[in-house]
PDB file of N, CA and C in Angstrom:
ATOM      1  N   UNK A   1       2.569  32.079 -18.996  1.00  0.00           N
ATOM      2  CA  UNK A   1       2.621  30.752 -19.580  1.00  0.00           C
ATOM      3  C   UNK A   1       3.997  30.124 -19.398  1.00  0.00           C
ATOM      4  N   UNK A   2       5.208  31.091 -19.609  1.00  0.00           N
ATOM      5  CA  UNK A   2       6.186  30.541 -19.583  1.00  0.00           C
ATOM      6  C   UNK A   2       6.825  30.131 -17.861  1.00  0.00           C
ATOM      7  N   UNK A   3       6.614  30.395 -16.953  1.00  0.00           N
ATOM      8  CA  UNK A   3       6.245  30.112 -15.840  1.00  0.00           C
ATOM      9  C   UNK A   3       5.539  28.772 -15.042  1.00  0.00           C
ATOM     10  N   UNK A   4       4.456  28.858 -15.782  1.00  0.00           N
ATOM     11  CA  UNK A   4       3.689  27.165 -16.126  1.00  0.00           C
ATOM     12  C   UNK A   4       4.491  26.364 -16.733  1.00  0.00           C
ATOM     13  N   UNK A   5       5.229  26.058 -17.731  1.00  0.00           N
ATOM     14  CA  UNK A   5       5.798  25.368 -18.445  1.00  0.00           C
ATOM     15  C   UNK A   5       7.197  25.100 -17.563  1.00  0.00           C
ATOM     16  N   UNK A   6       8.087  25.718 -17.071  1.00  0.00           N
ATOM     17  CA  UNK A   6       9.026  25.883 -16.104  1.00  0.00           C
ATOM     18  C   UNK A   6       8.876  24.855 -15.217  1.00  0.00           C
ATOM     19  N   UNK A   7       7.300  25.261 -14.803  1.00  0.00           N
ATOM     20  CA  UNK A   7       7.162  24.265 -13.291  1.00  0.00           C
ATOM     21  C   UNK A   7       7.063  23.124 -13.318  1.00  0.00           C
ATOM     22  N   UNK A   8       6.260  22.671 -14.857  1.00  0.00           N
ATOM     23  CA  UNK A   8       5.782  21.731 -15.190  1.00  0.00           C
ATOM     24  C   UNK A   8       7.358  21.132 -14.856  1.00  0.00           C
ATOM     25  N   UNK A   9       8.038  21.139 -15.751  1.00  0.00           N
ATOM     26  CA  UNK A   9       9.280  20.519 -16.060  1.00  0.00           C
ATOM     27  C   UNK A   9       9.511  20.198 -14.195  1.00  0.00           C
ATOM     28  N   UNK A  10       9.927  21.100 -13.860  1.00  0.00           N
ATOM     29  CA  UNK A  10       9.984  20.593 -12.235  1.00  0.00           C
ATOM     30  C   UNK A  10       9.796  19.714 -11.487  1.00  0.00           C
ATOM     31  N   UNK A  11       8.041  19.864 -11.809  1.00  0.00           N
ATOM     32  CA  UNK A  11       6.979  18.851 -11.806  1.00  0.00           C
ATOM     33  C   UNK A  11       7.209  17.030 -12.098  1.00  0.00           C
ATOM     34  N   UNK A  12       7.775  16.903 -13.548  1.00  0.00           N
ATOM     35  CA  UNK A  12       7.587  16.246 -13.610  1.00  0.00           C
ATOM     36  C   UNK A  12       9.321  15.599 -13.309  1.00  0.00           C
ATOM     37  N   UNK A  13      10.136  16.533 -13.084  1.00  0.00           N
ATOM     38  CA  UNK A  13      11.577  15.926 -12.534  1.00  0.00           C
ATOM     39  C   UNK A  13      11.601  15.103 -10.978  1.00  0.00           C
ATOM     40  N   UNK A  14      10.438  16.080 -10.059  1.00  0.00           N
ATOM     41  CA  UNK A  14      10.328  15.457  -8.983  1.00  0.00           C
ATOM     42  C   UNK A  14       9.526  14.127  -8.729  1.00  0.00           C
ATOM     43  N   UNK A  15       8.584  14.101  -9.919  1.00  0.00           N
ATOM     44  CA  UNK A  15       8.146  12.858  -9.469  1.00  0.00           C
ATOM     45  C   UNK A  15       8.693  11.961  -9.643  1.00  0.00           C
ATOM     46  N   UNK A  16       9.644  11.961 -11.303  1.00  0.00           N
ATOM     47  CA  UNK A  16      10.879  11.183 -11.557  1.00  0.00           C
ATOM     48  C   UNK A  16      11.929  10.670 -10.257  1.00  0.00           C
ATOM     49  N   UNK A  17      12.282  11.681  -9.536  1.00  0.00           N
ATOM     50  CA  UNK A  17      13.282  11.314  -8.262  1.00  0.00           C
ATOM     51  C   UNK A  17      11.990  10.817  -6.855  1.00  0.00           C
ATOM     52  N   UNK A  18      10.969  10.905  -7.098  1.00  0.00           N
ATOM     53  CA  UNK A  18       9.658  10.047  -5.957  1.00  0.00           C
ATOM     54  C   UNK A  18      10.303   8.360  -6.488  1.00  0.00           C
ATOM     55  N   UNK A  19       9.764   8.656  -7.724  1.00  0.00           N
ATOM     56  CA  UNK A  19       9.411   7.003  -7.689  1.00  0.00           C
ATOM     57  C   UNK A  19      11.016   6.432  -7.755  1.00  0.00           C
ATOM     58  N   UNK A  20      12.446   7.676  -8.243  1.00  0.00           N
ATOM     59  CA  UNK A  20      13.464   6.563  -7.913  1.00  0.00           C
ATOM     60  C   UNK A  20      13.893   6.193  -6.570  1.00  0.00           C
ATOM     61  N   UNK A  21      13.420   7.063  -5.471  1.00  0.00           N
ATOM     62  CA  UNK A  21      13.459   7.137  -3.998  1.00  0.00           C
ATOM     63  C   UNK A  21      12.487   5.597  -3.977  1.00  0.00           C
ATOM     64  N   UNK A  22      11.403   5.486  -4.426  1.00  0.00           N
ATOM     65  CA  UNK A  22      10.598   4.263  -3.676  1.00  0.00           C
ATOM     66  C   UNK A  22      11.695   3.383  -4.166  1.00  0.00           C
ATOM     67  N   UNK A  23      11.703   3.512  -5.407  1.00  0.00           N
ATOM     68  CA  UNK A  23      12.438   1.857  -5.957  1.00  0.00           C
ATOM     69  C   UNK A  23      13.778   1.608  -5.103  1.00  0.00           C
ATOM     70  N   UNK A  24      14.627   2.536  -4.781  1.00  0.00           N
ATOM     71  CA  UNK A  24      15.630   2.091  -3.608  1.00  0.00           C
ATOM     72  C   UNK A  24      15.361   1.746  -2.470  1.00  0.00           C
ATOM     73  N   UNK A  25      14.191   2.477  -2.162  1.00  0.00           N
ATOM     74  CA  UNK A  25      13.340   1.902  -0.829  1.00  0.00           C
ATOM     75  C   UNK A  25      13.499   0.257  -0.792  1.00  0.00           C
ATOM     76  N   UNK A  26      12.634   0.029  -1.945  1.00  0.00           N
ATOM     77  CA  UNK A  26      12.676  -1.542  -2.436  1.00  0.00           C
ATOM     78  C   UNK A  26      14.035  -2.530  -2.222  1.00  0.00           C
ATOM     79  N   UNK A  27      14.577  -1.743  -2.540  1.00  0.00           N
ATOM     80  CA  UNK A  27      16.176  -2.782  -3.181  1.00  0.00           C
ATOM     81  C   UNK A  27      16.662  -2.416  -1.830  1.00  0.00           C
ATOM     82  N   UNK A  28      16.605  -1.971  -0.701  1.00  0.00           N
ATOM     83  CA  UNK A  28      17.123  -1.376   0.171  1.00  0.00           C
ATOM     84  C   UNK A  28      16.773  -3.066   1.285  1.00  0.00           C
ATOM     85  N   UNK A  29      14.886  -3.037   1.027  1.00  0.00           N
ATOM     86  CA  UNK A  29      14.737  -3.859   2.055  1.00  0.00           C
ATOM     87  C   UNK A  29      15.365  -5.609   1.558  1.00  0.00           C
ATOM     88  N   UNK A  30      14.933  -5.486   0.147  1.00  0.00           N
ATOM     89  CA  UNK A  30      15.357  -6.594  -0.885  1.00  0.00           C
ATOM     90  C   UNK A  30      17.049  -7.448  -0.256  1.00  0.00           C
ATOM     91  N   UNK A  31      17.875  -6.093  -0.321  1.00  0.00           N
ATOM     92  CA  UNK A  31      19.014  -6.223   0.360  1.00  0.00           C
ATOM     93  C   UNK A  31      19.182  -6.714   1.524  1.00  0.00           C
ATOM     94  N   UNK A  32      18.802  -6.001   2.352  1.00  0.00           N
ATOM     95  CA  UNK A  32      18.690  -6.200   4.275  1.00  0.00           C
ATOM     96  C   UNK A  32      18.057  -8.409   4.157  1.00  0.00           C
ATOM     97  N   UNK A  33      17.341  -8.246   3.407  1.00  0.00           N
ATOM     98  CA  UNK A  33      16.531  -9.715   3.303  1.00  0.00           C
ATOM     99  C   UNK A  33      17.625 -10.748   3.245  1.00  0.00           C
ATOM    100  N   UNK A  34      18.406 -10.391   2.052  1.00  0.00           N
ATOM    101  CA  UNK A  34      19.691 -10.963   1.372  1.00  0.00           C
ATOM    102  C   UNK A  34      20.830 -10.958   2.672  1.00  0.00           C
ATOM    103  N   UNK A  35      20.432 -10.283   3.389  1.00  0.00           N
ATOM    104  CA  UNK A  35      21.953 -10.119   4.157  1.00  0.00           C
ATOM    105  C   UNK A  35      21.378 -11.334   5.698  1.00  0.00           C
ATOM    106  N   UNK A  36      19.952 -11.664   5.293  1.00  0.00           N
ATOM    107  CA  UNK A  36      19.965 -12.422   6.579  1.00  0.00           C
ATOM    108  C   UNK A  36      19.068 -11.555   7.557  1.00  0.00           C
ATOM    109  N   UNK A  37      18.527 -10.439   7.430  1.00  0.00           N
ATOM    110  CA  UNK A  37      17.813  -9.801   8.161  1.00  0.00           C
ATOM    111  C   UNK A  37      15.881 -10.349   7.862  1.00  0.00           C
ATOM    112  N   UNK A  38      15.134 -10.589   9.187  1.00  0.00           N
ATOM    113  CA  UNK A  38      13.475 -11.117   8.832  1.00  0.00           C
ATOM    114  C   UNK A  38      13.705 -10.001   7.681  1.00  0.00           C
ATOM    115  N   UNK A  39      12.306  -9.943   7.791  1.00  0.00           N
ATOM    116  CA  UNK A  39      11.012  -9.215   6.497  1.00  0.00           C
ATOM    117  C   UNK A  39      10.816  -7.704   7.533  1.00  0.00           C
ATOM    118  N   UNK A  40      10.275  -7.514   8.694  1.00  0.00           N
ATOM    119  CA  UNK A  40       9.910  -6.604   9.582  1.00  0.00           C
ATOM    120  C   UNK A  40      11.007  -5.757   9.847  1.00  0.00           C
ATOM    121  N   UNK A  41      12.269  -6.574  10.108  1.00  0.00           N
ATOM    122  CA  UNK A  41      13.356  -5.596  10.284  1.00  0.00           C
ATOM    123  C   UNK A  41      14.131  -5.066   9.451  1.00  0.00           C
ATOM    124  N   UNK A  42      14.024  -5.671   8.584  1.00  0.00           N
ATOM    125  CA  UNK A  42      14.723  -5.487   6.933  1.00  0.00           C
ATOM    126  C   UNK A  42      13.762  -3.606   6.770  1.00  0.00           C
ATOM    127  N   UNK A  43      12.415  -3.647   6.255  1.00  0.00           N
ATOM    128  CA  UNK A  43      11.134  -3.008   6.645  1.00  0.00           C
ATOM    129  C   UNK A  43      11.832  -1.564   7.380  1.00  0.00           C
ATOM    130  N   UNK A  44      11.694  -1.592   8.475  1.00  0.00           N
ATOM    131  CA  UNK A  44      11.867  -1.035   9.603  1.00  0.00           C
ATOM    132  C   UNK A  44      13.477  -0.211   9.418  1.00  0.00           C
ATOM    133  N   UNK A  45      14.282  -0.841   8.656  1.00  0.00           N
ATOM    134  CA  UNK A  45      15.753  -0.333   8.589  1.00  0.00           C
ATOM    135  C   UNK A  45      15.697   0.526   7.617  1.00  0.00           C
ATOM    136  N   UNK A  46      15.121  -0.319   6.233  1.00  0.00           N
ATOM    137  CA  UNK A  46      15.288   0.617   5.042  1.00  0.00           C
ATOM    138  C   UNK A  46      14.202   1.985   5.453  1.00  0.00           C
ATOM    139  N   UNK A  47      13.493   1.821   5.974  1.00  0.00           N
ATOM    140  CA  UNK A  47      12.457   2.992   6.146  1.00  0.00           C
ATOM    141  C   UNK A  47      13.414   4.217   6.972  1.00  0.00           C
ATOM    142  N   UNK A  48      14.057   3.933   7.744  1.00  0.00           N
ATOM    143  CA  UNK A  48      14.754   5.191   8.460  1.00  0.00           C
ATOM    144  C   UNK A  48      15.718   5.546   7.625  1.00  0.00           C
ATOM    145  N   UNK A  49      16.181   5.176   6.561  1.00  0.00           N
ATOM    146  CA  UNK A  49      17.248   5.485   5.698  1.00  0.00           C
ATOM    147  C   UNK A  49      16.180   6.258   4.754  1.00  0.00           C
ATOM    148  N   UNK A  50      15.445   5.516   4.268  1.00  0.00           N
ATOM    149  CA  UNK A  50      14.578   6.517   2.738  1.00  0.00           C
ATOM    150  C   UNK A  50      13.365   6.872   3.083  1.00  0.00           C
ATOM    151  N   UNK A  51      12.615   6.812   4.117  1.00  0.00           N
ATOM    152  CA  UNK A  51      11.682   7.518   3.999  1.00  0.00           C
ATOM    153  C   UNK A  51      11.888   8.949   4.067  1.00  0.00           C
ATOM    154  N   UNK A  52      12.596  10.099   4.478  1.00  0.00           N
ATOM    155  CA  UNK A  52      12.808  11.206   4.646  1.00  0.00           C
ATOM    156  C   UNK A  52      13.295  11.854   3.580  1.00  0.00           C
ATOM    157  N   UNK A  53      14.209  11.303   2.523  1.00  0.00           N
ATOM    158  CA  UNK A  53      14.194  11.572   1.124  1.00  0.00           C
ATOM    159  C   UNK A  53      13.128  11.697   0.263  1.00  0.00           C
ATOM    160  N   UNK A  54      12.482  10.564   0.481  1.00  0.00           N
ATOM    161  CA  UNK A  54      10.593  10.557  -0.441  1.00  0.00           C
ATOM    162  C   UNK A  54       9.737  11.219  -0.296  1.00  0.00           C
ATOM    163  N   UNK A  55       9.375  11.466   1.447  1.00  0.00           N
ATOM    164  CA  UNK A  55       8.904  12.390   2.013  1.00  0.00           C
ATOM    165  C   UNK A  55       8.870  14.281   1.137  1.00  0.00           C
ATOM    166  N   UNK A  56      10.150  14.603   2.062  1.00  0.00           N
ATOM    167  CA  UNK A  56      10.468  15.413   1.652  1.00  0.00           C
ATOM    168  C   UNK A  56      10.123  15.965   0.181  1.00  0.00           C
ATOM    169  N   UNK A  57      11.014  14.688  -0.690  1.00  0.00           N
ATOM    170  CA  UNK A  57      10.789  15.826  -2.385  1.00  0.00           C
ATOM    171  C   UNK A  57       9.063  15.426  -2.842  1.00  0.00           C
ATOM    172  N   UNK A  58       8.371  14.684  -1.600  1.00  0.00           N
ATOM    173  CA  UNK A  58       6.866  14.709  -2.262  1.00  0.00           C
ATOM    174  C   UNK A  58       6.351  15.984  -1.575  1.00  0.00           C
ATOM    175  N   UNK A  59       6.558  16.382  -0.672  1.00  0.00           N
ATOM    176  CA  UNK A  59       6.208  17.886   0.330  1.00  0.00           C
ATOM    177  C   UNK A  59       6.364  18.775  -0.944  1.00  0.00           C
ATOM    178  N   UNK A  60       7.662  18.593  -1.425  1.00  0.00           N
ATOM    179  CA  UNK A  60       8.087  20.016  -2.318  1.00  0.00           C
ATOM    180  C   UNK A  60       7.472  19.736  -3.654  1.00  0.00           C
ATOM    181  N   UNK A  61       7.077  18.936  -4.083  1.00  0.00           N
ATOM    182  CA  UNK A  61       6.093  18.736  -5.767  1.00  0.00           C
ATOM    183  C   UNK A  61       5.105  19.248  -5.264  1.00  0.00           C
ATOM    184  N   UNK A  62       4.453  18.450  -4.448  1.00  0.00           N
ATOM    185  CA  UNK A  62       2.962  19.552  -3.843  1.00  0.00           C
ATOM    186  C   UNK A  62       2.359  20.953  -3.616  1.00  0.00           C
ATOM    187  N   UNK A  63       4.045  21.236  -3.002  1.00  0.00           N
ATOM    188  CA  UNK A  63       3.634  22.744  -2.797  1.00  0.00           C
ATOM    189  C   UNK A  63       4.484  23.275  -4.300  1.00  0.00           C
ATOM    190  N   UNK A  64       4.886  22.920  -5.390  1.00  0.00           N
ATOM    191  CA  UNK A  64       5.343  23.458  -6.600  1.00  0.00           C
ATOM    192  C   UNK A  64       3.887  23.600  -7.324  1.00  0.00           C
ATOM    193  N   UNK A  65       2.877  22.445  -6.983  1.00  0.00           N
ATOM    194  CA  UNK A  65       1.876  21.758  -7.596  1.00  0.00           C
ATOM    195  C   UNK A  65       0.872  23.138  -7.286  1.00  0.00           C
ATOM    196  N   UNK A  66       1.047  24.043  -6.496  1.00  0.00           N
ATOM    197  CA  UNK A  66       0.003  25.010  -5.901  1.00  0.00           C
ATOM    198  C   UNK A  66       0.140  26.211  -6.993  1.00  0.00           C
ATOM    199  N   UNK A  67       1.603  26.023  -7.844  1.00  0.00           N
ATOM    200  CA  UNK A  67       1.973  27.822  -8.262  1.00  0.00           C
ATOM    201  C   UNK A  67       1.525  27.206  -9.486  1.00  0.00           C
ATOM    202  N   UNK A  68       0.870  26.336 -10.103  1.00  0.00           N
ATOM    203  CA  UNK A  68       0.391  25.798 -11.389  1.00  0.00           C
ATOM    204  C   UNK A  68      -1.085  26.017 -11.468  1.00  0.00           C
ATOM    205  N   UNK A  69      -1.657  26.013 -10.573  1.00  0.00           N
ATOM    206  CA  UNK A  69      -2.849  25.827 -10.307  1.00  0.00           C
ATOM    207  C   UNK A  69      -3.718  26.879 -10.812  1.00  0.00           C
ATOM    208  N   UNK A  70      -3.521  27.891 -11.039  1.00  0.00           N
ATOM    209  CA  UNK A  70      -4.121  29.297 -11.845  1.00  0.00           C
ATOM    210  C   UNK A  70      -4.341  28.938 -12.929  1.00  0.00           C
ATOM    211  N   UNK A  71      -3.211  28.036 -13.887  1.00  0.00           N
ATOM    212  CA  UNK A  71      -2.791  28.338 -15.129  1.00  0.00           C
ATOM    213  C   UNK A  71      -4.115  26.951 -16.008  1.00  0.00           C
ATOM    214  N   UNK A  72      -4.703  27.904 -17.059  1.00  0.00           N
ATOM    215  CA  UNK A  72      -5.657  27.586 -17.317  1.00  0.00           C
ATOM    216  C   UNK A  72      -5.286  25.326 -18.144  1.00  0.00           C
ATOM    217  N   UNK A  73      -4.218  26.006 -18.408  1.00  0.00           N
ATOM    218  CA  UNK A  73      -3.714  24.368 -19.786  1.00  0.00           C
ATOM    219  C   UNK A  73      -3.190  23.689 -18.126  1.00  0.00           C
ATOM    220  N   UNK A  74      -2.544  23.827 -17.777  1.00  0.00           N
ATOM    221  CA  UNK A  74      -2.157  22.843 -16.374  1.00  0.00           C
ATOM    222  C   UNK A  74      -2.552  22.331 -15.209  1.00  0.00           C
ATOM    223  N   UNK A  75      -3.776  23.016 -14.807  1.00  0.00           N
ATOM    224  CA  UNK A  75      -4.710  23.419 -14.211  1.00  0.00           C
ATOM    225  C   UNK A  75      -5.233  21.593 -13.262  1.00  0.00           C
ATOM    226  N   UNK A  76      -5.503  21.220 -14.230  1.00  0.00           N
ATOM    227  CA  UNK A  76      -6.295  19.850 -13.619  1.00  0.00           C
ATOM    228  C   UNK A  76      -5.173  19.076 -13.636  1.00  0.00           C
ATOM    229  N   UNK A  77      -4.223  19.017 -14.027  1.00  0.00           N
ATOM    230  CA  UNK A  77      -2.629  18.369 -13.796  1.00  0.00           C
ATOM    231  C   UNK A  77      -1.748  18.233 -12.609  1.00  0.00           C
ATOM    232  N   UNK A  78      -2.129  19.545 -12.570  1.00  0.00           N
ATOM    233  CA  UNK A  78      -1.410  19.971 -11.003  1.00  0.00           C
ATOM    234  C   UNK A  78      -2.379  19.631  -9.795  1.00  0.00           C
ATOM    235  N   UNK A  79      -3.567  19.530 -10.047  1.00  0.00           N
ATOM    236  CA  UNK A  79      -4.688  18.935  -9.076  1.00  0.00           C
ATOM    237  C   UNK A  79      -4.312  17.006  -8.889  1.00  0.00           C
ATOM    238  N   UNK A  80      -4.126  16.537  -9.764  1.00  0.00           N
ATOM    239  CA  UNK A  80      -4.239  15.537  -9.434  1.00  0.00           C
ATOM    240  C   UNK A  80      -2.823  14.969  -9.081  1.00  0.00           C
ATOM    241  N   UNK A  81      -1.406  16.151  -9.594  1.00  0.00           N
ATOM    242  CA  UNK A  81      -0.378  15.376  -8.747  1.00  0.00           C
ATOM    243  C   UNK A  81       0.022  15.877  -7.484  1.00  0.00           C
ATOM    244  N   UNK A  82      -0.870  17.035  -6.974  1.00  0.00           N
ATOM    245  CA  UNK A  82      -0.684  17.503  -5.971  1.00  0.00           C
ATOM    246  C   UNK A  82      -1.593  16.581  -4.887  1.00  0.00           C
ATOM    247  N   UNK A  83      -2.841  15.706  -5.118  1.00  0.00           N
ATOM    248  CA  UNK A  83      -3.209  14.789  -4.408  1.00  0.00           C
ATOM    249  C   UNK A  83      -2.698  13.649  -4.809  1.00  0.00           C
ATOM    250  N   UNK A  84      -2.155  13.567  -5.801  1.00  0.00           N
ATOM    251  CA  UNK A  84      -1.699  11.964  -5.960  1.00  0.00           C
ATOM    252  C   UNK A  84      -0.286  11.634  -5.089  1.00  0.00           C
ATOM    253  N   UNK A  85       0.450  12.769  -5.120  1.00  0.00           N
ATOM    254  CA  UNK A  85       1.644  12.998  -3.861  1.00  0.00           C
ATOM    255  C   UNK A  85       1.174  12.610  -2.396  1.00  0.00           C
ATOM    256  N   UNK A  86      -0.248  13.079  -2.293  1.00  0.00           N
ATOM    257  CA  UNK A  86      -0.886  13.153  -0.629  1.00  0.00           C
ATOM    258  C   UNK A  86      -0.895  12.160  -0.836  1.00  0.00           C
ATOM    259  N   UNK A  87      -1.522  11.236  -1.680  1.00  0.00           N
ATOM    260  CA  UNK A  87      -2.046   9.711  -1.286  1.00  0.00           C
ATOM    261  C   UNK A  87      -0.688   9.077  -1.086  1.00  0.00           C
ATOM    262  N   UNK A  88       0.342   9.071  -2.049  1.00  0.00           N
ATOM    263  CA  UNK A  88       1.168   8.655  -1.927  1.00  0.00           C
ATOM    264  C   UNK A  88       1.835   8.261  -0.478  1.00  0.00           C
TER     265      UNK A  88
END
């Protein structure tokens, strides 16, 4: 149990740093816009800077999302943020 509870915390730290990765994503292209750059290239810039950060710590919730999956109380938790990461 105490193992489950561990991950959880993990769990829910990484999704915390997902969604602050998108929101810079945001302010990233928001910026590029501001500086005089179209919409497409603005787009296109911020994406090679943050997509590989977001990426990444969504790869690693997913596969954290697998060592939960036994545990009877966490069980359907870890199912749905381990696909809600995929969709992501």
């Amino acid at each position: 149990m105490r193992h489950a509870t561990l991950t959880m915390i993990g769990m829910i730290a990484l999704a915390r740093i997902i969604v602050r990765n998108s929101i810079l994503l945001v302010d990233f292209i928001n910026q590029s816009i501001r500086e005089g750059a179209c919409w497409e290239d603005a787009v296109i810039k911020a994406s090679a800077v943050r997509d590989q950060p977001i990426i990444l710590t969504a790869v690693v919730a997913m596969v954290g999302g697998f060592f939960i999956l036994d545990d009877p109380i966490f069980n359907g938790l870890a199912i749905s943020l381990i696909f809600g990461f995929f969709n992501n």
